[in-house]
Protein backbone atom coordinates (compact mmCIF):
# COMPACT_ATOMS: atom_id res chain seq x y z
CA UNK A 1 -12.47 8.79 -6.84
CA UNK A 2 -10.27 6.62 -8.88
CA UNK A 3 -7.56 7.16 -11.76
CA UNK A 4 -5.62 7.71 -8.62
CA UNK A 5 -6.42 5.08 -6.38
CA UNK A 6 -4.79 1.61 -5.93
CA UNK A 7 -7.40 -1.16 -6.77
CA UNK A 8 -6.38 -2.79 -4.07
CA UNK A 9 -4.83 -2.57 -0.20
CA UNK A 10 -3.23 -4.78 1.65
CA UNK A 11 -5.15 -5.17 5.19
CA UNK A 12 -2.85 -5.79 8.25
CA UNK A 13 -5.17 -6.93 11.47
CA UNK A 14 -2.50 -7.26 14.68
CA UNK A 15 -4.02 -8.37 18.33
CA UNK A 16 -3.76 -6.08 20.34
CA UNK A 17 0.26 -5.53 21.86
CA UNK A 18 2.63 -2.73 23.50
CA UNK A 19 3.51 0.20 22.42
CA UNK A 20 6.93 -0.89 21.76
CA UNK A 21 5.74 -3.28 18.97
CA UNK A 22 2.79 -1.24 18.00
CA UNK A 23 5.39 1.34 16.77
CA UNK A 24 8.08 -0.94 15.79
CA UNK A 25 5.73 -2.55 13.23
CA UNK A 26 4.23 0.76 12.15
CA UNK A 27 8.06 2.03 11.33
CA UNK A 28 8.86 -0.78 9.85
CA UNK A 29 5.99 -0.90 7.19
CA UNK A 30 6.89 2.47 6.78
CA UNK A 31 10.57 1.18 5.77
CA UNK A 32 9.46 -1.56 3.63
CA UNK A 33 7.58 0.38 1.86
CA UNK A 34 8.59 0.66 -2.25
CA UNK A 35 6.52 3.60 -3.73
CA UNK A 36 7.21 2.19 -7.35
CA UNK A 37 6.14 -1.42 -6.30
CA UNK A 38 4.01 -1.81 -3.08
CA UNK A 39 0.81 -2.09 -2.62
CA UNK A 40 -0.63 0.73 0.22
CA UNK A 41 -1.32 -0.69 3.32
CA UNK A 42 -3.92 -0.59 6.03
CA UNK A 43 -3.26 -1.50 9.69
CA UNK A 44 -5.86 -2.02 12.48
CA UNK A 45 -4.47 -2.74 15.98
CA UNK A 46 -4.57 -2.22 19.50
CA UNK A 47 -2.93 -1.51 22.78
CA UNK A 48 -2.02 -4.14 25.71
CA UNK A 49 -1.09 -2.74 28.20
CA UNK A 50 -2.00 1.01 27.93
CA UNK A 51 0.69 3.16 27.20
CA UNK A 52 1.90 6.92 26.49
CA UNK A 53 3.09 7.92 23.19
CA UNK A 54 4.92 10.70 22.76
CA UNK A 55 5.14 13.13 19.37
CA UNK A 56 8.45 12.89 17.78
CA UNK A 57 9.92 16.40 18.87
CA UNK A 58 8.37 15.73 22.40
CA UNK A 59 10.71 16.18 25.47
CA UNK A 60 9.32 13.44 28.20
CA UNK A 61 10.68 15.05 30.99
CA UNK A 62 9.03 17.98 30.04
CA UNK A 63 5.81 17.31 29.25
CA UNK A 64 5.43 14.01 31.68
CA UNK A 65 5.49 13.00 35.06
CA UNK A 66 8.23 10.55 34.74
CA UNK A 67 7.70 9.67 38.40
CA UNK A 68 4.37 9.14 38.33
CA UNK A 69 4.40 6.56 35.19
CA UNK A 70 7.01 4.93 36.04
CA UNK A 71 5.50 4.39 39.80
CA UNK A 72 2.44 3.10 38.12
CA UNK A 73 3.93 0.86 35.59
CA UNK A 74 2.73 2.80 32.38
CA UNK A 75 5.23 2.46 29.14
CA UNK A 76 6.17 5.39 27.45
CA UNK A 77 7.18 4.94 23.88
CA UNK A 78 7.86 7.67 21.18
CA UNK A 79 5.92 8.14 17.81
CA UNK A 80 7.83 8.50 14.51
CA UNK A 81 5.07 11.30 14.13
CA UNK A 82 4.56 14.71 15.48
CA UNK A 83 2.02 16.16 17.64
CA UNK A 84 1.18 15.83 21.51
CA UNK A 85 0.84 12.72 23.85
CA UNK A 86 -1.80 10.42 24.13
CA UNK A 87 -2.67 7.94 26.51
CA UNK A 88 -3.68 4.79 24.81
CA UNK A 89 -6.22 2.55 26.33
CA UNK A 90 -9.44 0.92 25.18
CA UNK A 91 -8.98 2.07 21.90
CA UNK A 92 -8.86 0.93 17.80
CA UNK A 93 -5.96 2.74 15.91
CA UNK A 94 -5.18 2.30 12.17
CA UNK A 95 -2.00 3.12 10.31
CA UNK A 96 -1.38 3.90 6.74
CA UNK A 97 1.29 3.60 4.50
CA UNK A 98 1.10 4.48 0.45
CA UNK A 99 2.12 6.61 -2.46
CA UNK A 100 1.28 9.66 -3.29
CA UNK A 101 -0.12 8.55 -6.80
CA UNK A 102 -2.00 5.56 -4.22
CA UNK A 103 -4.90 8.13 -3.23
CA UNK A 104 -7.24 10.27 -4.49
CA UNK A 105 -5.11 14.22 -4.97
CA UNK A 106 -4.52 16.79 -2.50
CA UNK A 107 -3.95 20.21 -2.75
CA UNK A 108 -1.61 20.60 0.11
CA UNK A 109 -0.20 18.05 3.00
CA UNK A 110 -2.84 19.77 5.05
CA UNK A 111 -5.20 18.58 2.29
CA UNK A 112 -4.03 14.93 2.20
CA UNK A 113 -5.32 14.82 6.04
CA UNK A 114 -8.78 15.42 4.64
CA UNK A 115 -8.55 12.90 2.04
CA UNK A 116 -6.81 10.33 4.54
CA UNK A 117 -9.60 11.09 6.89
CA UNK A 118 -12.53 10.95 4.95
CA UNK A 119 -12.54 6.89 5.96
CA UNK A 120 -13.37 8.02 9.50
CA UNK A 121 -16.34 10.06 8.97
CA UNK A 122 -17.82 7.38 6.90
CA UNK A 123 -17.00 4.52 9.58
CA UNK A 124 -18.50 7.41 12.40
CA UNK A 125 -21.45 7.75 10.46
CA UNK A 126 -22.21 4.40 9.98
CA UNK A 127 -22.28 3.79 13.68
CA UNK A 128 -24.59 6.66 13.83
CA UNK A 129 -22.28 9.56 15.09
CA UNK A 130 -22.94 13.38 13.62
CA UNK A 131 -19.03 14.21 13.10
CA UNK A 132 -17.39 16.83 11.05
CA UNK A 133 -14.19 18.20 10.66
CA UNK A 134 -13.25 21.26 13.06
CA UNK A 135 -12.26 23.39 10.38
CA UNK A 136 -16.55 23.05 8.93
CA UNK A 137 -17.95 23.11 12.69
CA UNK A 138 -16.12 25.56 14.55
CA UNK A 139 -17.35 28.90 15.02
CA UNK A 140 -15.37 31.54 12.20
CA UNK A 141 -12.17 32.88 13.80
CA UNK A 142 -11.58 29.95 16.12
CA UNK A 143 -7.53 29.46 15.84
CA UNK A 144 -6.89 25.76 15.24
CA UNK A 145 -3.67 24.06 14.64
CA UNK A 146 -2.25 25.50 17.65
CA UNK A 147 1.00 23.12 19.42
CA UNK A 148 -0.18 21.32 22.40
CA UNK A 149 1.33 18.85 24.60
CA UNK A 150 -1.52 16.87 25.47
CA UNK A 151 -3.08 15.84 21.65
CA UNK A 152 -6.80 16.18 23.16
CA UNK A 153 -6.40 19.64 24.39
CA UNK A 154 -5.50 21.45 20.89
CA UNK A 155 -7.89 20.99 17.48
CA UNK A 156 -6.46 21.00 13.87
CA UNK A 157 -8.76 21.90 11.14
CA UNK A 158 -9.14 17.98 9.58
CA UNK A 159 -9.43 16.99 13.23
CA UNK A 160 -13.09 15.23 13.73
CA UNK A 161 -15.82 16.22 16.50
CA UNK A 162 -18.63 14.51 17.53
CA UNK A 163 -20.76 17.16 19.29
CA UNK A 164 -17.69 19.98 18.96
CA UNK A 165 -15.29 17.67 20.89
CA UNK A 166 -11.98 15.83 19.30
CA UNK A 167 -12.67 12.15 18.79
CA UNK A 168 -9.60 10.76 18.43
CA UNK A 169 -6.50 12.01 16.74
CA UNK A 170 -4.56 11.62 13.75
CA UNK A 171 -0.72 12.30 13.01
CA UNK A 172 1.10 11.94 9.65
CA UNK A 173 5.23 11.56 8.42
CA UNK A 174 6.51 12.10 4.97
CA UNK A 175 9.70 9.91 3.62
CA UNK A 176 10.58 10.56 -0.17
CA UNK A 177 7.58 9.27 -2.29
CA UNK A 178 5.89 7.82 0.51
CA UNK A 179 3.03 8.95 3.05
CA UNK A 180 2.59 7.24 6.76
CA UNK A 181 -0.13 8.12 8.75
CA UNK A 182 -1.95 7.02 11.82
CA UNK A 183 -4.37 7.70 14.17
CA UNK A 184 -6.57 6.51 17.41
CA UNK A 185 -10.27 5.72 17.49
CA UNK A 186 -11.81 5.61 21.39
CA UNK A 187 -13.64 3.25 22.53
CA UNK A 188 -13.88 4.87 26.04
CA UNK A 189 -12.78 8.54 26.90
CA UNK A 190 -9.60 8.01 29.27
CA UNK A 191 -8.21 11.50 28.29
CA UNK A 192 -8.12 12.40 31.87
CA UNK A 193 -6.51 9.20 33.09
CA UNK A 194 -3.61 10.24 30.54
CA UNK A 195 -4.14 13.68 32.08
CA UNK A 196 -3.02 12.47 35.14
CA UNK A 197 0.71 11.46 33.66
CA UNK A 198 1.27 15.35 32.07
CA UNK A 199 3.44 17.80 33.83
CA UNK A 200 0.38 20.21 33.44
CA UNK A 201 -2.68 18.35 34.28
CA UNK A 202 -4.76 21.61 34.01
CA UNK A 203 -8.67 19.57 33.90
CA UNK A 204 -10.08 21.77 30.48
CA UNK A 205 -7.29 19.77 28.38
CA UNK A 206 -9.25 16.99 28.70
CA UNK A 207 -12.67 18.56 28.05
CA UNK A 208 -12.68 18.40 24.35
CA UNK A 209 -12.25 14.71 24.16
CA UNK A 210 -14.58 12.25 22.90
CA UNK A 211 -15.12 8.66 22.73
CA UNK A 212 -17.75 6.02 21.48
CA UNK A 213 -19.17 5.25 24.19
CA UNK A 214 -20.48 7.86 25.36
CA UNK A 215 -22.53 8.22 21.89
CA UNK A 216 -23.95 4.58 22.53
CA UNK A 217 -21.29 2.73 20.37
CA UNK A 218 -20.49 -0.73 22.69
CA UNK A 219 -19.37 -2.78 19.74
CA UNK A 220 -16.67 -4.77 20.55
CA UNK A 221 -12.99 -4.01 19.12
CA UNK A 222 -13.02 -7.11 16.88
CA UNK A 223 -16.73 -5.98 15.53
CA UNK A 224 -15.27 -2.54 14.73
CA UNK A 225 -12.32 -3.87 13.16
CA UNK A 226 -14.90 -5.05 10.49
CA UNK A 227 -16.64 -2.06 10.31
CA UNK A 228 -13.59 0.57 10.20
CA UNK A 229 -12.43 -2.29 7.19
CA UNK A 230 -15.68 -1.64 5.80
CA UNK A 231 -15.69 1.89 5.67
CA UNK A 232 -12.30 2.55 4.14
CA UNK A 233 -13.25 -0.05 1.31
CA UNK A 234 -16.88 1.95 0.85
CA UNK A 235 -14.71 5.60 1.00
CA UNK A 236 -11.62 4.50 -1.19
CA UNK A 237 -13.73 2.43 -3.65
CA UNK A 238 -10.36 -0.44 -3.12
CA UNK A 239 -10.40 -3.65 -2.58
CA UNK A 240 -8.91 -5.03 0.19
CA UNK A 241 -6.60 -7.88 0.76
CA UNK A 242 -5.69 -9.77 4.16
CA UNK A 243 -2.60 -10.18 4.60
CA UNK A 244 0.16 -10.53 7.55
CA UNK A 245 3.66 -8.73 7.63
CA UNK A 246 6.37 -9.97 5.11
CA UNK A 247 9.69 -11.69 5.97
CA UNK A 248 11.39 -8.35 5.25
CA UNK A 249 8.88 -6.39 7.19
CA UNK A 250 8.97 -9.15 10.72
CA UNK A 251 12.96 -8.59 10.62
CA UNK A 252 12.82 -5.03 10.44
CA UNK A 253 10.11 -4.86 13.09
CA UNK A 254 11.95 -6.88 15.08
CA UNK A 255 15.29 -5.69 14.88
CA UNK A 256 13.60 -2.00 15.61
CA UNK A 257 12.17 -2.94 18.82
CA UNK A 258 15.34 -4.62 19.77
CA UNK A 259 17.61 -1.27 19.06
CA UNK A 260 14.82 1.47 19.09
CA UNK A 261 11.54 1.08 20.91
CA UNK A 262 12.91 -0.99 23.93
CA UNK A 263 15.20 1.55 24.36
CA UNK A 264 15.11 4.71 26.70
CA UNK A 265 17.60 6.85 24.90
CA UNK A 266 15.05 7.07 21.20
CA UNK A 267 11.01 6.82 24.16
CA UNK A 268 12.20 9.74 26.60
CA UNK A 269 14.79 11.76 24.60
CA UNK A 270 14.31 11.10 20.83
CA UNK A 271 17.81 9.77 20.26
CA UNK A 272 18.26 6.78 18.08
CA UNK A 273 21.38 5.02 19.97
């Protein structure tokens, strides 16, 4: 894989934080990004305290119980991707930011999710999972790509199963010349704790998730961290170097969580204020 690959990516570890600053930082690399100068990016974080995020075109009223979170303290912040909500706890995510020209080609932006998530099967194999895509381990006919509000109870055809059920989920956005993409790796299943939060908390939309624990995987998240690293190194055939967010990117993250992800107006309704 290679005329088309950078040599090299810049690796972003954050501790685990809210979802506030989780997204603020991921919007902001997306900002920063130059696709005539940059090098790609790869993030690894985590969530403290759990939280809710919502897709982009999501209505929170509508698809949450607002009571219900806010009676139990759980932050609700909104994605600058599509796609359904997820609860996030006990979990490794990774974002990605690069050019077009950064990765290996794709047929289709429904392609570039299989060539963006071919790092995932090789880190799930590697901790000894049997995954595939849905698209290769669904039976023939099976409609996927359907909308769903809750992300676990719907399967798109680069979506990943271990033992037919979604583990984890991925969502992608598309500025001019650049790709941003992220997505969620369980550590434990707490699909139906986010369940609980929905408007329709009908039990079978949790039934198709997955986690790593309950194939054996105990590694802790710092351990994984490595090993996810590892794998997208192994898959891309890149280098990677460690690295922490610019002075450009820390004032845009910052002034984003200030304005945006702290605010109501852009986590429940989707308006920037």
């Amino acid at each position: 894989m290679t005329d088309h690959l950078a040599k090299s990516w810049r690796l972003i570890v954050t501790p685990p934080l809210s979802g506030a600053e989780n997204m603020a930082i991921d919007e902001a690399l997306l900002r920063s990004f130059d696709p005539a100068l940059s090098l790609p990016v790869l993030r690894l974080y985590g969530w403290n305290p759990p939280a809710l995020s919502l897709g982009r075109f999501q209505k929170a009223a509508e698809v949450l119980d607002l009571e219900r979170c806010r009676a139990d303290g759980v932050a609700i912040v909104r994605r600058v991707t599509g796609g359904g909500v997820i609860y996030h706890a006990h979990e490794l995510t990774y974002s990605l930011v690069c050019a077009p020209g950064q990765i290996p080609p794709a047929s289709s932006i429904k392609d570039s999710f299989r060539v963006l998530t071919g790092f995932l099967l090789t880190f799930y194999r590697s901790l000894g999972l049997d995954v595939r895509y849905a698209v290769d381990s669904m039976p023939e006919g099976t409609p996927l790509g359907g909308r769903t509000a809750f992300c676990f109870a719907g399967k798109e055809s680069f979506d990943i199963l271990a033992g037919g059920r979604k583990i984890g989920g991925n969502a992608q956005r598309r500025l001019k010349g650049v790709i941003f993409q992220h997505g969620s790796i369980p550590l434990l299943n707490r699909a139906v704790t986010g369940l609980t939060y929905m408007t329709d908390q009908a039990p079978e939309h949790a039934e198709g998730a997955a986690s790593l624990a309950e194939w054996g995987v105990n590694n802790d998240w710092s351990s994984l961290v490595t090993v996810l690293a590892t794998a997208f190194s192994s898959y891309f055939d890149t280098a990677r170097q460690k690295d922490s967010l610019s002075k450009r990117e820390q004032a845009e993250m910052e002034s984003l969580y200030a304005g945006k992800y702290s605010a109501d107006s852009w986590n429940l309704e989707g308006i920037v204020a």
